[in-house]
PDB file of N, CA and C in Angstrom:
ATOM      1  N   UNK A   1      77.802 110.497  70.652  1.00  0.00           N
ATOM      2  CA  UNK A   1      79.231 110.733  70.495  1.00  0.00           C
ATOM      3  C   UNK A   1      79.685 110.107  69.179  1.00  0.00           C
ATOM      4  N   UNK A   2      80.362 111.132  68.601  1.00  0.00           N
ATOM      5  CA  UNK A   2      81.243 110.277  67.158  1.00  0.00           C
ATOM      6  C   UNK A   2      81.931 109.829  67.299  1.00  0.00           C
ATOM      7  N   UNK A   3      81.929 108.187  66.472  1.00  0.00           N
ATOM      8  CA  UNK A   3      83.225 107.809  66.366  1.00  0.00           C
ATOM      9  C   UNK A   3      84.434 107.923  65.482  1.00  0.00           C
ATOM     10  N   UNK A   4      85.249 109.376  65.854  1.00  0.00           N
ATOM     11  CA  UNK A   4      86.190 109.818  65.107  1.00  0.00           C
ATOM     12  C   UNK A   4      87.007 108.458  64.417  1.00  0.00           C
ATOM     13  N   UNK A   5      87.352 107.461  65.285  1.00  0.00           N
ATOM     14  CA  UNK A   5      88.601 106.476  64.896  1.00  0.00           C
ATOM     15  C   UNK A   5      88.399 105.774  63.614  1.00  0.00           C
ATOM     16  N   UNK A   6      86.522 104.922  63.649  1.00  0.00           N
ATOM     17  CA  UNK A   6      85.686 105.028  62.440  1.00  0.00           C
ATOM     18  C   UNK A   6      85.838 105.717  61.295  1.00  0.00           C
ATOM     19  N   UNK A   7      85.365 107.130  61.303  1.00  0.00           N
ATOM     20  CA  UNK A   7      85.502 107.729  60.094  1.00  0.00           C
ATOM     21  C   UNK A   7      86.674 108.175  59.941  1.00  0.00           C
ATOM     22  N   UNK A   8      88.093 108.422  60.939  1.00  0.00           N
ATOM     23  CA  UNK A   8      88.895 108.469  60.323  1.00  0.00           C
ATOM     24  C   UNK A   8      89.553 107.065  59.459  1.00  0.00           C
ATOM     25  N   UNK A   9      89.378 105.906  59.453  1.00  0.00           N
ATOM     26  CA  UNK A   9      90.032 104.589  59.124  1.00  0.00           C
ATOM     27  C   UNK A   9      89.227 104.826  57.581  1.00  0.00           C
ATOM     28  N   UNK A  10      87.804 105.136  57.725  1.00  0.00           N
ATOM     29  CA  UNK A  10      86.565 104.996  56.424  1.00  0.00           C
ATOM     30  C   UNK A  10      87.450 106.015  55.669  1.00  0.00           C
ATOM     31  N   UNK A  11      87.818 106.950  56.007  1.00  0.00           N
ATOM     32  CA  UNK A  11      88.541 108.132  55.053  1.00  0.00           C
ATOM     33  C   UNK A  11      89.712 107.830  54.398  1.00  0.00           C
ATOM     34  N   UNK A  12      90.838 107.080  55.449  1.00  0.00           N
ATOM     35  CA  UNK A  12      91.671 106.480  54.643  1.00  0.00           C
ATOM     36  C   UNK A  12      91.590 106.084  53.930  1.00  0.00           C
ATOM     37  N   UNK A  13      90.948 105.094  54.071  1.00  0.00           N
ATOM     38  CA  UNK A  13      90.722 103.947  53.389  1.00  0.00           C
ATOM     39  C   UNK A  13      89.536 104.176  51.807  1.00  0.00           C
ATOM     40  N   UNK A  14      89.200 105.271  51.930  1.00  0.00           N
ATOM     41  CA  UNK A  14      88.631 105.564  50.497  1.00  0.00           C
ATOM     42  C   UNK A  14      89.858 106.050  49.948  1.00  0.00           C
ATOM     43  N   UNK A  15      91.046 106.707  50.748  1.00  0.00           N
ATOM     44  CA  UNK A  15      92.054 107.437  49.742  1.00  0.00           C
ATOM     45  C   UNK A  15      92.708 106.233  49.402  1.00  0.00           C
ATOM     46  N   UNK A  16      92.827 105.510  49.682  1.00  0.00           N
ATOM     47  CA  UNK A  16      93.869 104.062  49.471  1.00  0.00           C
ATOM     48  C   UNK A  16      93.118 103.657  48.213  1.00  0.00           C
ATOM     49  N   UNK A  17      91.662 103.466  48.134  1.00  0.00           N
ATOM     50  CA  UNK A  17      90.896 102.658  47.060  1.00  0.00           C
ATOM     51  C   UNK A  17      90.978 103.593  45.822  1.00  0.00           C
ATOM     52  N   UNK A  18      91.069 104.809  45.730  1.00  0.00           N
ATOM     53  CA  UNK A  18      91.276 106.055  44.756  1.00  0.00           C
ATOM     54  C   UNK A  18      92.541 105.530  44.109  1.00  0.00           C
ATOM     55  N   UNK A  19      93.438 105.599  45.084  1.00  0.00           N
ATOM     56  CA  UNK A  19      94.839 105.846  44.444  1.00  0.00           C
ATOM     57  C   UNK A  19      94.540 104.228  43.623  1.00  0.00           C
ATOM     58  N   UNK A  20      94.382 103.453  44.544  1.00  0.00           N
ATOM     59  CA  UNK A  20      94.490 101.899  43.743  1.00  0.00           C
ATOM     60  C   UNK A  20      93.820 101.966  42.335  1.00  0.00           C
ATOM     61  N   UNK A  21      92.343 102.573  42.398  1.00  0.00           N
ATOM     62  CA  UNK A  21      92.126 102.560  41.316  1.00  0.00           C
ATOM     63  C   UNK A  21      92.244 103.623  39.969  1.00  0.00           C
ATOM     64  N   UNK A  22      92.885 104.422  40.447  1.00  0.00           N
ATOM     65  CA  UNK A  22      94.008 105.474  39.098  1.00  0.00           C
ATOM     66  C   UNK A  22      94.974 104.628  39.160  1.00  0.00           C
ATOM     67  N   UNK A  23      95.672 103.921  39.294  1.00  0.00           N
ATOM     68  CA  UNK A  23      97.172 103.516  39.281  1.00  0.00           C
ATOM     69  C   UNK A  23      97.051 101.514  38.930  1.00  0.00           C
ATOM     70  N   UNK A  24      95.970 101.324  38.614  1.00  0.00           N
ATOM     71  CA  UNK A  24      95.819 100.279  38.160  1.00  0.00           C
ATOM     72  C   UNK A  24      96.603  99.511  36.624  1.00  0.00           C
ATOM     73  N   UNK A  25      96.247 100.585  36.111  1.00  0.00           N
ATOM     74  CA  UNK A  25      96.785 100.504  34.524  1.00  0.00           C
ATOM     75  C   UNK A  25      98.387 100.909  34.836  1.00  0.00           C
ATOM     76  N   UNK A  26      98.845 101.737  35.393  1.00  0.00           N
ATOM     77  CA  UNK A  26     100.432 101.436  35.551  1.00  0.00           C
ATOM     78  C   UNK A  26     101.233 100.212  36.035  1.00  0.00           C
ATOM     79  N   UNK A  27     102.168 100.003  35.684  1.00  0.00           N
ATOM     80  CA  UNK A  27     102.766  98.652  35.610  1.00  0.00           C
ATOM     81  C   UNK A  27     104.359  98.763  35.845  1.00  0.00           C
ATOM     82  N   UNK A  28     104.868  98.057  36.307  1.00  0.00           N
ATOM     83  CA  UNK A  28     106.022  97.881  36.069  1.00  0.00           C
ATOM     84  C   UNK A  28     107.063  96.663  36.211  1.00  0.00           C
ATOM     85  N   UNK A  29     108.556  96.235  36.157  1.00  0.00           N
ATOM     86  CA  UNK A  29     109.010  95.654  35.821  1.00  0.00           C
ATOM     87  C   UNK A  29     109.560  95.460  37.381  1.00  0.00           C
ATOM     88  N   UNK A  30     109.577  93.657  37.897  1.00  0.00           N
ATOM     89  CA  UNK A  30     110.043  94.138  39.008  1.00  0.00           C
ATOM     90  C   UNK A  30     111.583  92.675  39.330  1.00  0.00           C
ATOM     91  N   UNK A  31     112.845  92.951  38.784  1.00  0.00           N
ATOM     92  CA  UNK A  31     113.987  92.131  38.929  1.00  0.00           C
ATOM     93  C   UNK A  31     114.557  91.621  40.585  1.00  0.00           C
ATOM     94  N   UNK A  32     114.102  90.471  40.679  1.00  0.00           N
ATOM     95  CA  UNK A  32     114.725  89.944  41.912  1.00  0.00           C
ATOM     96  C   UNK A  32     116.352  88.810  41.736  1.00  0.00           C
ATOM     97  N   UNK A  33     117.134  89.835  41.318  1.00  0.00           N
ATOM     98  CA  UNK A  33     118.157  88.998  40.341  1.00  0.00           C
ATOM     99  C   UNK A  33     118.122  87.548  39.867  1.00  0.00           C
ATOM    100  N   UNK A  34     117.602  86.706  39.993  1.00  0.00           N
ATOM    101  CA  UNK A  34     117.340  85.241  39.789  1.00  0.00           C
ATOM    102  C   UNK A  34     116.330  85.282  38.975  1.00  0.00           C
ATOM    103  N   UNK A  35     115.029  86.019  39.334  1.00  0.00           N
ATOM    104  CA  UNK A  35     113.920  86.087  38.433  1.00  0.00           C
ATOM    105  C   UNK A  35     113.312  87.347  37.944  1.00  0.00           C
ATOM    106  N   UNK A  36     112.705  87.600  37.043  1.00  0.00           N
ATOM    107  CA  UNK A  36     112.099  89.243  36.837  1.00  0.00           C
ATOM    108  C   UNK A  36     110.708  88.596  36.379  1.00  0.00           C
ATOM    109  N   UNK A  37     109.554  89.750  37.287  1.00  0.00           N
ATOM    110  CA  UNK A  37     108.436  89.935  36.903  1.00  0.00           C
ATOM    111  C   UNK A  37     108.145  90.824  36.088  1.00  0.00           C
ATOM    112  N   UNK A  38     107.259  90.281  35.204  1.00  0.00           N
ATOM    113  CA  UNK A  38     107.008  92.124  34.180  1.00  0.00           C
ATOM    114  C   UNK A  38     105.734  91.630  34.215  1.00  0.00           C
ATOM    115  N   UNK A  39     105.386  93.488  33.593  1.00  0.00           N
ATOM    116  CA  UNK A  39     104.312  93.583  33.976  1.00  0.00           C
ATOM    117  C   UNK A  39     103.419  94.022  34.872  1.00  0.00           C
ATOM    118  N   UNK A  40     104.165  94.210  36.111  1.00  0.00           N
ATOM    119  CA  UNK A  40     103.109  93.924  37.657  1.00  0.00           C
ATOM    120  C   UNK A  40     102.747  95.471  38.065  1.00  0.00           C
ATOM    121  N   UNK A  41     101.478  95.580  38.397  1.00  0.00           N
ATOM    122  CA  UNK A  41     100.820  96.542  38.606  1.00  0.00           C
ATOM    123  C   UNK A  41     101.392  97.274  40.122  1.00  0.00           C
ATOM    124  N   UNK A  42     101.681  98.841  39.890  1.00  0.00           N
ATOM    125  CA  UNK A  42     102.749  99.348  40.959  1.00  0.00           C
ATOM    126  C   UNK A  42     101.839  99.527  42.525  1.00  0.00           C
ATOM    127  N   UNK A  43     100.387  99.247  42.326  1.00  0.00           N
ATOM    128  CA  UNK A  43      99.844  98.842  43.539  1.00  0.00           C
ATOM    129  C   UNK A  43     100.004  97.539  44.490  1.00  0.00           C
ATOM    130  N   UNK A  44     100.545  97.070  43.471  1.00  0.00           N
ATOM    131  CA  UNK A  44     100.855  95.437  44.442  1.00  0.00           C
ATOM    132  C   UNK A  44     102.389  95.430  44.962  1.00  0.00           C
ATOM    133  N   UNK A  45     103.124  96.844  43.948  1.00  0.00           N
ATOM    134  CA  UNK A  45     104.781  96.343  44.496  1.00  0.00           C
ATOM    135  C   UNK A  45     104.846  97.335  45.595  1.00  0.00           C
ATOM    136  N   UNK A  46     103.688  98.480  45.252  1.00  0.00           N
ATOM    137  CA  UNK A  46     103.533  98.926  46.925  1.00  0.00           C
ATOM    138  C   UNK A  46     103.131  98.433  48.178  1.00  0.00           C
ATOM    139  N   UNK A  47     101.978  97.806  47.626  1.00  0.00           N
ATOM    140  CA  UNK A  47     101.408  96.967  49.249  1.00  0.00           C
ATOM    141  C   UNK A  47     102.037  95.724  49.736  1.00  0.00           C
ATOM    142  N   UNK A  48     102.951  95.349  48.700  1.00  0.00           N
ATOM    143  CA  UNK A  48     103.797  94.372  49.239  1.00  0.00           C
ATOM    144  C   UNK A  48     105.108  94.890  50.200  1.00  0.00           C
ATOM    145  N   UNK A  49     105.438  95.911  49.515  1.00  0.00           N
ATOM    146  CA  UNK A  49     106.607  96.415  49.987  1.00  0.00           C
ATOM    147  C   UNK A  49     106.799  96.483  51.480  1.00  0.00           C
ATOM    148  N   UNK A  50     105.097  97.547  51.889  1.00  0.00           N
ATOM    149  CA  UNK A  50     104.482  98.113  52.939  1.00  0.00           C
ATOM    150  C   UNK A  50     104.126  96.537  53.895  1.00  0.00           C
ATOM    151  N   UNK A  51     103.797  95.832  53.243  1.00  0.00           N
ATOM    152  CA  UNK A  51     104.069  94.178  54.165  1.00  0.00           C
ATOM    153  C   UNK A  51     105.317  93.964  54.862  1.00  0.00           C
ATOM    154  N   UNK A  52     105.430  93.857  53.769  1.00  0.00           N
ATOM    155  CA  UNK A  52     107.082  93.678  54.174  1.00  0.00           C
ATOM    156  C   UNK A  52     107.880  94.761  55.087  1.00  0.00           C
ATOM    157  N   UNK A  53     107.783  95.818  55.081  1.00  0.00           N
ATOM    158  CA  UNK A  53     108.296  96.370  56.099  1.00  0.00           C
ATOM    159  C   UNK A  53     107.416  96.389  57.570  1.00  0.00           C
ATOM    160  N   UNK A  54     106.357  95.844  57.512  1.00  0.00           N
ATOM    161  CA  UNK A  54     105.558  95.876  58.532  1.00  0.00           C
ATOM    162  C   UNK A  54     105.685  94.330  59.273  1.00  0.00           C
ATOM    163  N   UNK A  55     106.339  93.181  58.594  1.00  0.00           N
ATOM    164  CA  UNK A  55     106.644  92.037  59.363  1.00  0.00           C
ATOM    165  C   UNK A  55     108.160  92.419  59.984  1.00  0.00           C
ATOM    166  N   UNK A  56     109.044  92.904  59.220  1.00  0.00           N
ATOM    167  CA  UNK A  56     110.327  93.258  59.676  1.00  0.00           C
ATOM    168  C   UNK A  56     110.437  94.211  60.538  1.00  0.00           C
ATOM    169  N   UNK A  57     109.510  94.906  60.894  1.00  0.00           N
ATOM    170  CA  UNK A  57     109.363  95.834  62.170  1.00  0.00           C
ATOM    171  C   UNK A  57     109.011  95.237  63.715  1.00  0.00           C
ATOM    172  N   UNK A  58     107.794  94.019  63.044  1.00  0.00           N
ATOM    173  CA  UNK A  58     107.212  93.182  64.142  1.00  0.00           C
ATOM    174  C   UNK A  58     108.366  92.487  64.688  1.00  0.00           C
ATOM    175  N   UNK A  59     109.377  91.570  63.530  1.00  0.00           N
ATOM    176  CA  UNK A  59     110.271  90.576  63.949  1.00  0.00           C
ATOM    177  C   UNK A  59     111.194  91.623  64.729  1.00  0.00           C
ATOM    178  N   UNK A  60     111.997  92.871  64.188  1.00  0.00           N
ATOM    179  CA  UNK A  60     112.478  93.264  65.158  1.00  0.00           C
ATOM    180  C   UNK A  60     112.113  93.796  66.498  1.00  0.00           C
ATOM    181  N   UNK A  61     110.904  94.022  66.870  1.00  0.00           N
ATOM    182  CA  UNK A  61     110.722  94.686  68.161  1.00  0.00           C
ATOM    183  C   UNK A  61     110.026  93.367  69.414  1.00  0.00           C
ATOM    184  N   UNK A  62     109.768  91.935  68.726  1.00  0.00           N
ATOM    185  CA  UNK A  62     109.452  91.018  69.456  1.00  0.00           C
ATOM    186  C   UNK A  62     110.411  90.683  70.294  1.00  0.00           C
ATOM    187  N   UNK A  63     111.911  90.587  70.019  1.00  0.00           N
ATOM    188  CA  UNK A  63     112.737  89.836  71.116  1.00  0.00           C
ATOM    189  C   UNK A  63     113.150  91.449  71.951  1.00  0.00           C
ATOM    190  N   UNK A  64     112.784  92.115  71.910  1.00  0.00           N
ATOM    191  CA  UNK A  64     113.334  93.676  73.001  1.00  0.00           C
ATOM    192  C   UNK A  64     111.932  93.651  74.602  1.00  0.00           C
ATOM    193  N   UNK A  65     113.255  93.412  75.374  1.00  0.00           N
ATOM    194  CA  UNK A  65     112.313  93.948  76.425  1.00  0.00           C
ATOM    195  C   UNK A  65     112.451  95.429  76.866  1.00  0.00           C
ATOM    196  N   UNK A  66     111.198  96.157  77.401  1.00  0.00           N
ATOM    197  CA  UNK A  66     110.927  97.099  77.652  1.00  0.00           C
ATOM    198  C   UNK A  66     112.136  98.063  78.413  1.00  0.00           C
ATOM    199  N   UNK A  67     112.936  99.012  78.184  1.00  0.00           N
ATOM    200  CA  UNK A  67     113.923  99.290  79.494  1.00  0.00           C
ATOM    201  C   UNK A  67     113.471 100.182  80.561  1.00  0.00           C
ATOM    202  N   UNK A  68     114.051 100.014  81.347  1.00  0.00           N
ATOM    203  CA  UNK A  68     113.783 100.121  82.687  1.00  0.00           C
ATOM    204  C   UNK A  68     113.136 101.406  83.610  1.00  0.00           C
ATOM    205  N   UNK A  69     113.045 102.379  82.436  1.00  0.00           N
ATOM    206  CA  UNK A  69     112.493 103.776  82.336  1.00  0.00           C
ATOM    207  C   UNK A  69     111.592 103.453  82.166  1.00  0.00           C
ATOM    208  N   UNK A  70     111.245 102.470  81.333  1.00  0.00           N
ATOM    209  CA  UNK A  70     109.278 102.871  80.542  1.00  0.00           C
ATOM    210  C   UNK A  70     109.333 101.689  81.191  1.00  0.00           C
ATOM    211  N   UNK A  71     109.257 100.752  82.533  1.00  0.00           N
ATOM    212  CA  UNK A  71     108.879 100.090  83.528  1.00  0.00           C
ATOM    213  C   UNK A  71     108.571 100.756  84.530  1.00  0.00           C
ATOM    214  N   UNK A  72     109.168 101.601  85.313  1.00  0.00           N
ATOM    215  CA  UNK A  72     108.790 102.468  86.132  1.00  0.00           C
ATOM    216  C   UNK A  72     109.702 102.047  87.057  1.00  0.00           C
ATOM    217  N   UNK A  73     110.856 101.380  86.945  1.00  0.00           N
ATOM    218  CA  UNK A  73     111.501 100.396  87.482  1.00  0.00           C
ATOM    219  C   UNK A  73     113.033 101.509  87.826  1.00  0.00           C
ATOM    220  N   UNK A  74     113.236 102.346  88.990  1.00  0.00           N
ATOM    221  CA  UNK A  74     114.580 103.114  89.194  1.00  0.00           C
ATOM    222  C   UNK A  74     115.635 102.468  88.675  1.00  0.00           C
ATOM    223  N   UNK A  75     116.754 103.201  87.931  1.00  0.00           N
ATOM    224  CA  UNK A  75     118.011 102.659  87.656  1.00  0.00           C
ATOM    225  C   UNK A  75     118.335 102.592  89.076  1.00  0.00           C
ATOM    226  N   UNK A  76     119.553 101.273  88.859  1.00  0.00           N
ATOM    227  CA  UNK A  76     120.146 101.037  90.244  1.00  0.00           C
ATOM    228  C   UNK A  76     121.462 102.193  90.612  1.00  0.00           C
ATOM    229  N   UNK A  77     121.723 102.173  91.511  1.00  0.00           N
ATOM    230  CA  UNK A  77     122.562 103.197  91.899  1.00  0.00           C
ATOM    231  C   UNK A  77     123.921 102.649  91.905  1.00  0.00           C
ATOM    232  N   UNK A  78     125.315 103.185  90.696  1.00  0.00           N
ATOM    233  CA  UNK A  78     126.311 102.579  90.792  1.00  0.00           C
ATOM    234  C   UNK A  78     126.807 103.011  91.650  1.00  0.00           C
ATOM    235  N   UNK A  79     128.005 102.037  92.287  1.00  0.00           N
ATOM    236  CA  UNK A  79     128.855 103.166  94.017  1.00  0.00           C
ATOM    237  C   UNK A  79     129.993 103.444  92.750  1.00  0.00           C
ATOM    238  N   UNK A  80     130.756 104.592  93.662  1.00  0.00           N
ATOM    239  CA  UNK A  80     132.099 105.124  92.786  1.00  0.00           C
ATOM    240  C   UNK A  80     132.950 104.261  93.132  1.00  0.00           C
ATOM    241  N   UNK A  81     134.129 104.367  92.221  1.00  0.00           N
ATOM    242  CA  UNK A  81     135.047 103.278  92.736  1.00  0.00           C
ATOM    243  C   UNK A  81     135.844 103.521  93.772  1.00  0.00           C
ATOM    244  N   UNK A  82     137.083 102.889  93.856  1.00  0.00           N
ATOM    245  CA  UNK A  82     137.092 103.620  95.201  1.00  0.00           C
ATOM    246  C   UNK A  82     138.247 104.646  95.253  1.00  0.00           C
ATOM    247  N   UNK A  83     138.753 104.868  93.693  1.00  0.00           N
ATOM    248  CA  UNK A  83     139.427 106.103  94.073  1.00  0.00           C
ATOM    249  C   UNK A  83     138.617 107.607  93.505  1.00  0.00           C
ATOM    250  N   UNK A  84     137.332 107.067  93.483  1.00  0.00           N
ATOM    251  CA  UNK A  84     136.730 108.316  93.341  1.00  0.00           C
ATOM    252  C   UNK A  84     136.044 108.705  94.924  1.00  0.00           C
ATOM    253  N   UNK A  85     136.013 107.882  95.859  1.00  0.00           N
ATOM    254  CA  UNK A  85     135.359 107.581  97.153  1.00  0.00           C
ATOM    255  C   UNK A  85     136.282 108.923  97.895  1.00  0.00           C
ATOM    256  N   UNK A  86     135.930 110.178  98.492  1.00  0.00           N
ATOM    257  CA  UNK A  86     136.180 110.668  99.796  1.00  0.00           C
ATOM    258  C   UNK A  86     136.826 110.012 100.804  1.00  0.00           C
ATOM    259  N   UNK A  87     137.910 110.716 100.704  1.00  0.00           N
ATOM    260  CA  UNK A  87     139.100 109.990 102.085  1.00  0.00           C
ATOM    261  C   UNK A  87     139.683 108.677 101.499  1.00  0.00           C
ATOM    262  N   UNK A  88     139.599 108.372 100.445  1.00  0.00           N
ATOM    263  CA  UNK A  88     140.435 107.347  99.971  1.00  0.00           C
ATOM    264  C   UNK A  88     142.394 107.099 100.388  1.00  0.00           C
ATOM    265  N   UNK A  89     142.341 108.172 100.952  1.00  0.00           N
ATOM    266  CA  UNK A  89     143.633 108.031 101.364  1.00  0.00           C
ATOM    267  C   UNK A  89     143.947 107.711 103.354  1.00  0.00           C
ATOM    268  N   UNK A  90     143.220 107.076 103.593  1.00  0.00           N
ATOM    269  CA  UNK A  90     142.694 107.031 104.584  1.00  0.00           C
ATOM    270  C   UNK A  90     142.183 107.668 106.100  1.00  0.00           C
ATOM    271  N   UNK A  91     141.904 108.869 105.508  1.00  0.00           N
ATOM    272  CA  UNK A  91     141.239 109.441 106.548  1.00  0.00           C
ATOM    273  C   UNK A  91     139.264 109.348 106.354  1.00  0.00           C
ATOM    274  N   UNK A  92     138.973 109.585 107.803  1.00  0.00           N
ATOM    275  CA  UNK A  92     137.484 109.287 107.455  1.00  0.00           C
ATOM    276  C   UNK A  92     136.463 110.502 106.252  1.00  0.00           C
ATOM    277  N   UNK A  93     135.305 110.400 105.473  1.00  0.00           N
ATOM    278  CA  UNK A  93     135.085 111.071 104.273  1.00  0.00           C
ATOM    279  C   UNK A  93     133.985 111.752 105.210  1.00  0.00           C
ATOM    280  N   UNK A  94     133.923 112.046 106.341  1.00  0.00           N
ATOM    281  CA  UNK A  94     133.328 113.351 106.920  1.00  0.00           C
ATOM    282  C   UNK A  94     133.358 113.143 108.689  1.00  0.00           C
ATOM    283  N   UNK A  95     134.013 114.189 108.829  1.00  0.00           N
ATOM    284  CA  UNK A  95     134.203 115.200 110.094  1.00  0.00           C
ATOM    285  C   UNK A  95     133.480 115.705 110.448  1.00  0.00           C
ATOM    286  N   UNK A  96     132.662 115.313 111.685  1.00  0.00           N
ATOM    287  CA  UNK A  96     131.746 116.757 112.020  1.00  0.00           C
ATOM    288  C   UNK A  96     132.389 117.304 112.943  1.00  0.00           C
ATOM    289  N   UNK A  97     132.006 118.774 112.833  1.00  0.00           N
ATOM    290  CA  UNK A  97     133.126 120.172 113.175  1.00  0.00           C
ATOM    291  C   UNK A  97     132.165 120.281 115.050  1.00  0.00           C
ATOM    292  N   UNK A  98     132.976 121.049 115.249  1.00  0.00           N
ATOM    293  CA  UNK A  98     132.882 121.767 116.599  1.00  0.00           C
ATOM    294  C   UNK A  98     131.287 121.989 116.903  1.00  0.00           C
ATOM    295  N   UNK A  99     131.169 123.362 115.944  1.00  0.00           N
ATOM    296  CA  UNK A  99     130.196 123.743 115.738  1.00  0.00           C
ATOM    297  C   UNK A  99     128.455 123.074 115.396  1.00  0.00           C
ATOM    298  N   UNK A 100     129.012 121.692 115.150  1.00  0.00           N
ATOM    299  CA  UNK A 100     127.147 121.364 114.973  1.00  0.00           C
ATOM    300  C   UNK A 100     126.350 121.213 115.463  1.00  0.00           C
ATOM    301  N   UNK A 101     125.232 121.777 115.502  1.00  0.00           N
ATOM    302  CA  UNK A 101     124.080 122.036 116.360  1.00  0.00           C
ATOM    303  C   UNK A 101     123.489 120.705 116.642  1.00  0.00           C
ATOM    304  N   UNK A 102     123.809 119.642 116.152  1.00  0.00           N
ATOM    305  CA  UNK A 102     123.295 118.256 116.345  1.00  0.00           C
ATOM    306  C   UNK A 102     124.114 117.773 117.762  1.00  0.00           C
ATOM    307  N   UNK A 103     125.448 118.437 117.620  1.00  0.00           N
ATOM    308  CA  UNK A 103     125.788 117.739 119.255  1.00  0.00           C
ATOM    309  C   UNK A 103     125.192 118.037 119.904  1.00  0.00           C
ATOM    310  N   UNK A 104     124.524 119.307 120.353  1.00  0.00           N
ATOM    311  CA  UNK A 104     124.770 120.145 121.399  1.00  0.00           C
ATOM    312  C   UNK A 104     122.713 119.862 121.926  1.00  0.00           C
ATOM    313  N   UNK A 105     121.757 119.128 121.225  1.00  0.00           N
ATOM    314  CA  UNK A 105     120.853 119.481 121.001  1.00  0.00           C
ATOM    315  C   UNK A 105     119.879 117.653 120.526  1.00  0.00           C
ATOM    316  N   UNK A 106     119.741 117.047 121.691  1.00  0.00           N
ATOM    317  CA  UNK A 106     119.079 116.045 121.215  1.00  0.00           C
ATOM    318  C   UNK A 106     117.861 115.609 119.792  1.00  0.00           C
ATOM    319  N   UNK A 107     118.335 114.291 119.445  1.00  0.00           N
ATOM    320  CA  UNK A 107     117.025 114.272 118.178  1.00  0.00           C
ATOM    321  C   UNK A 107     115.711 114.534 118.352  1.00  0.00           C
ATOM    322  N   UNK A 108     114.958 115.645 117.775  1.00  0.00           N
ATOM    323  CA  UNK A 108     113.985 115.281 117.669  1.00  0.00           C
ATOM    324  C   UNK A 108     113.205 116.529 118.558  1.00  0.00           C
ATOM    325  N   UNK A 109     114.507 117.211 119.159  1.00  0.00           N
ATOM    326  CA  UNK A 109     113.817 118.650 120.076  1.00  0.00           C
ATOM    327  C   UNK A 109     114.329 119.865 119.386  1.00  0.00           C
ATOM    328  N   UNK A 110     113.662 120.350 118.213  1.00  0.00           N
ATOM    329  CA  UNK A 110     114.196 121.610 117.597  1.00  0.00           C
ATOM    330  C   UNK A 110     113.569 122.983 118.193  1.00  0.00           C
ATOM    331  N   UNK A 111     113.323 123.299 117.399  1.00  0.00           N
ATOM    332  CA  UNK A 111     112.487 124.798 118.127  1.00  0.00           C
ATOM    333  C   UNK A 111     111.207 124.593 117.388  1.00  0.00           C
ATOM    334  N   UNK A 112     110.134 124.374 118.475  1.00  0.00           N
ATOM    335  CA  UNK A 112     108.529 124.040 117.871  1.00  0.00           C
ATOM    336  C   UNK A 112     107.950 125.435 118.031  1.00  0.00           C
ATOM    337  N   UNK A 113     106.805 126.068 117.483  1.00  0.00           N
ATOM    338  CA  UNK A 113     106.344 127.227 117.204  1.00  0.00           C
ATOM    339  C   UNK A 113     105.298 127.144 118.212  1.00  0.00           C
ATOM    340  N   UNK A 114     104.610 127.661 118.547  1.00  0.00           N
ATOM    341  CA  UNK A 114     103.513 127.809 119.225  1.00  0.00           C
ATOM    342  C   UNK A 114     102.223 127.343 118.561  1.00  0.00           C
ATOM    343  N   UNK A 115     101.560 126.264 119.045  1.00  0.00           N
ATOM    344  CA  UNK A 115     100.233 126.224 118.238  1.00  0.00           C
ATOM    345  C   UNK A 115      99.239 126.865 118.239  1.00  0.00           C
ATOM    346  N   UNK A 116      98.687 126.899 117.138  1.00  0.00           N
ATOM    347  CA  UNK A 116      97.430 128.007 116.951  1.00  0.00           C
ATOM    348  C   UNK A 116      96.318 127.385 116.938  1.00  0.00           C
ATOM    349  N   UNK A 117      94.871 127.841 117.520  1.00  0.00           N
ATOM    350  CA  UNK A 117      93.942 127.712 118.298  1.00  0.00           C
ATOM    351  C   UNK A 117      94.005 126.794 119.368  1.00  0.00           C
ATOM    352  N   UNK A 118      92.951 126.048 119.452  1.00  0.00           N
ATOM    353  CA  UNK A 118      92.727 125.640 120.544  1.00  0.00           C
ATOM    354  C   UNK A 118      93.503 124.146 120.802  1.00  0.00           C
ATOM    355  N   UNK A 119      93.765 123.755 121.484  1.00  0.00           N
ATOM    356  CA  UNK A 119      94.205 122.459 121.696  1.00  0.00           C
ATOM    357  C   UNK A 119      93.535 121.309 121.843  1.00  0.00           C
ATOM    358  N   UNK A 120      93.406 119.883 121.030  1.00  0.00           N
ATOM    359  CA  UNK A 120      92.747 118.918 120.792  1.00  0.00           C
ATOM    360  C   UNK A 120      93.048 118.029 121.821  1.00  0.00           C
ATOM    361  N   UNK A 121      92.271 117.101 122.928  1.00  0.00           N
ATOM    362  CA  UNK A 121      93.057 116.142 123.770  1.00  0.00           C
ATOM    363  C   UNK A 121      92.741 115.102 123.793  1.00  0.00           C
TER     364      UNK A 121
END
């Protein structure tokens, strides 16, 4: 089995050493208002740069905890308040009618089908 992850990192990483070494002889001037560098080769004000945004990514994502989706963790369930609540005016927020087949018809005895083959005992 190849290890793709290998030769893909080896591949980069020859394009990184290419560019570094065409771009060696370019230079440039780099002002941090207090001080200016001249001179400095534009491979170093890149890979610094690329530092630098790669600690400021770390520092920001260290103090975040995970939310509660990518925990696996259910949002909690808000209740409505209570003038969004059914029957808020005080009658009860459900009536059962005349008609429901739950009075008339104990739990748990609906209409069972007939079983098919033989019976297990």
């Amino acid at each position: 089995m190849m290890p793709w992850k290998l030769l893909a990192f080896i591949a980069v990483m020859a394009i990184v050493l290419v560019f570094i070494g065409f771009n060696l002889d370019n230079r440039c001037d780099i002002s941090l208002v207090v001080v200016t560098f001249t001179s400095v080769p534009v491979v170093i004000t890149i890979l610094v740069t690329y530092i630098l945004g790669l600690l400021s990514a770390l520092v920001l994502s260290i103090g975040r905890r995970p939310s509660s989706s990518r925990r696996g963790i259910p949002l909690r369930q808000v209740a409505p308040s209570v003038s969004e609540q059914p029957g808020a005016d005080g009658e009860a927020p459900f009536k059962p009618s005349a008609s429901s087949s739950s009075d008339t018809q104990p739990a748990g005895s609906g209409s069972k089908r007939p079983s098919k083959g033989k019976k297990r005992g």
